[in-house]
Protein backbone atom coordinates (compact mmCIF):
# COMPACT_ATOMS: atom_id res chain seq x y z
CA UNK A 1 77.79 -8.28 158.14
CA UNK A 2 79.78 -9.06 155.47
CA UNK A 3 77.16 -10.96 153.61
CA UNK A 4 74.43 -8.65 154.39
CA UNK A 5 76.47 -6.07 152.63
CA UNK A 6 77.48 -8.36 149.11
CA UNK A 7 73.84 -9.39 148.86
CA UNK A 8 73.20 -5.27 148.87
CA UNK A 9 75.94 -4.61 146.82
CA UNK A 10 75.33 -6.97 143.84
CA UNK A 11 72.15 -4.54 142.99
CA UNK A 12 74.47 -2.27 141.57
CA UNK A 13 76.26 -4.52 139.25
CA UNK A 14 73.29 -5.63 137.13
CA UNK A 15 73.80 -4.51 133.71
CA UNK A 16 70.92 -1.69 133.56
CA UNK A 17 70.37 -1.62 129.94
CA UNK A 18 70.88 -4.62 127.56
CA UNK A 19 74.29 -3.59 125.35
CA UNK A 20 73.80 -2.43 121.60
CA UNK A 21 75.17 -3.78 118.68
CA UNK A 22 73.35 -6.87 118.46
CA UNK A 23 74.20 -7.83 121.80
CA UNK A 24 77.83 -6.68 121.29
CA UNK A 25 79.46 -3.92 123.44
CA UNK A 26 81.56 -1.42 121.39
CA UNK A 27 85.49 -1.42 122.92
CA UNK A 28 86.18 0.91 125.78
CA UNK A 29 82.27 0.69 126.52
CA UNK A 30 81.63 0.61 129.84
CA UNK A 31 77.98 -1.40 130.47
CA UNK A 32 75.52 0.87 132.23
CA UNK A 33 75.16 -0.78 135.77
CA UNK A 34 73.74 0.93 138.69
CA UNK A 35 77.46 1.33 140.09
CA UNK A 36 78.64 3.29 137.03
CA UNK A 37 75.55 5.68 137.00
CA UNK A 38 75.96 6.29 140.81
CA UNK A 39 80.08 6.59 139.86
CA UNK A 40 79.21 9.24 137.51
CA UNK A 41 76.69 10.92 139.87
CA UNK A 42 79.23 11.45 142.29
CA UNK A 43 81.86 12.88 139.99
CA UNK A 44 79.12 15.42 138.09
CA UNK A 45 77.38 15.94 141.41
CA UNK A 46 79.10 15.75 145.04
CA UNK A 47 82.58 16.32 143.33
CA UNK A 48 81.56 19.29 141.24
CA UNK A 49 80.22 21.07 144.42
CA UNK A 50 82.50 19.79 147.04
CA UNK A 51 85.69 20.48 144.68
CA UNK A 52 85.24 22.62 141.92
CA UNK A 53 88.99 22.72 140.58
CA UNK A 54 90.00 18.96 141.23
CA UNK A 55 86.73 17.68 139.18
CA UNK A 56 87.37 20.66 135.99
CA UNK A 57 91.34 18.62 136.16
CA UNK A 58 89.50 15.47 135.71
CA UNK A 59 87.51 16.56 132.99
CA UNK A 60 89.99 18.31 131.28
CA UNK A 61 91.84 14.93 131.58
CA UNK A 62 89.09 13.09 130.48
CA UNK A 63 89.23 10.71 133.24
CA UNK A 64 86.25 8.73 134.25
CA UNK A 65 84.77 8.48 137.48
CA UNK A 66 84.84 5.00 137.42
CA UNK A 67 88.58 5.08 136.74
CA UNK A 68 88.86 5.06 140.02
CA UNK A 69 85.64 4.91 141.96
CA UNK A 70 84.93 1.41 141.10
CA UNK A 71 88.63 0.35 142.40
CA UNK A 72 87.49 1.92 145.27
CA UNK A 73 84.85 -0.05 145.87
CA UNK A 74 86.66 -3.53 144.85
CA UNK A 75 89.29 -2.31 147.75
CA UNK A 76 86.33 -2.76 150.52
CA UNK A 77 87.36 -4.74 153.29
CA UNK A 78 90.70 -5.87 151.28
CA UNK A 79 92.70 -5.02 154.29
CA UNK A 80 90.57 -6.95 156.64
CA UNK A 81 90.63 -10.34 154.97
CA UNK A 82 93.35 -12.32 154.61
CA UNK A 83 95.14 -11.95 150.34
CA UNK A 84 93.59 -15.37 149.35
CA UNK A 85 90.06 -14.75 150.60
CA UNK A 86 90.17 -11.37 149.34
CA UNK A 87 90.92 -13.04 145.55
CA UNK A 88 87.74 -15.35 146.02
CA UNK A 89 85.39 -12.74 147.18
CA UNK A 90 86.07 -10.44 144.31
């Protein structure tokens, strides 16, 4: 299960578009990977609809959805490994 689930996972961390800059990211760029976009779909989308007041505080506080959405997703199945196997998978 849990490699059927990495090998559909790692889809979403391909960098989407090559960076600019002559190759070079600017700082605080985050690269455009199919995990960010579908982050920030969720915040401007689902969250925006689902609740209105909590996703206005996060804009208003500039945070981005991948803030904490990504940890999120690096927290899968953290609590069913054991700590050292966790470390290697991620």
């Amino acid at each position: 299960l849990f490699d059927r689930l990495m090998n559909y996972m790692k889809s979403y961390f391909a960098v989407a578009k090559p960076p600019t800059s002559g190759g070079r990211m600017h700082k605080g760029t985050i690269p455009e990977t199919p995990i960010v976009i579908r982050c920030q779909n969720l915040q401007e989308k689902l969250l925006k609809s689902i609740d209105r007041v909590l996703y206005r505080h996060l804009e208003n506080e500039e945070v981005q959805p991948t803030l904490y959405l990504l940890r999120w997703v690096r927290l899968l199945f953290a609590r069913e490994f054991h700590i050292r196997d966790v470390m290697l998978i991620w």
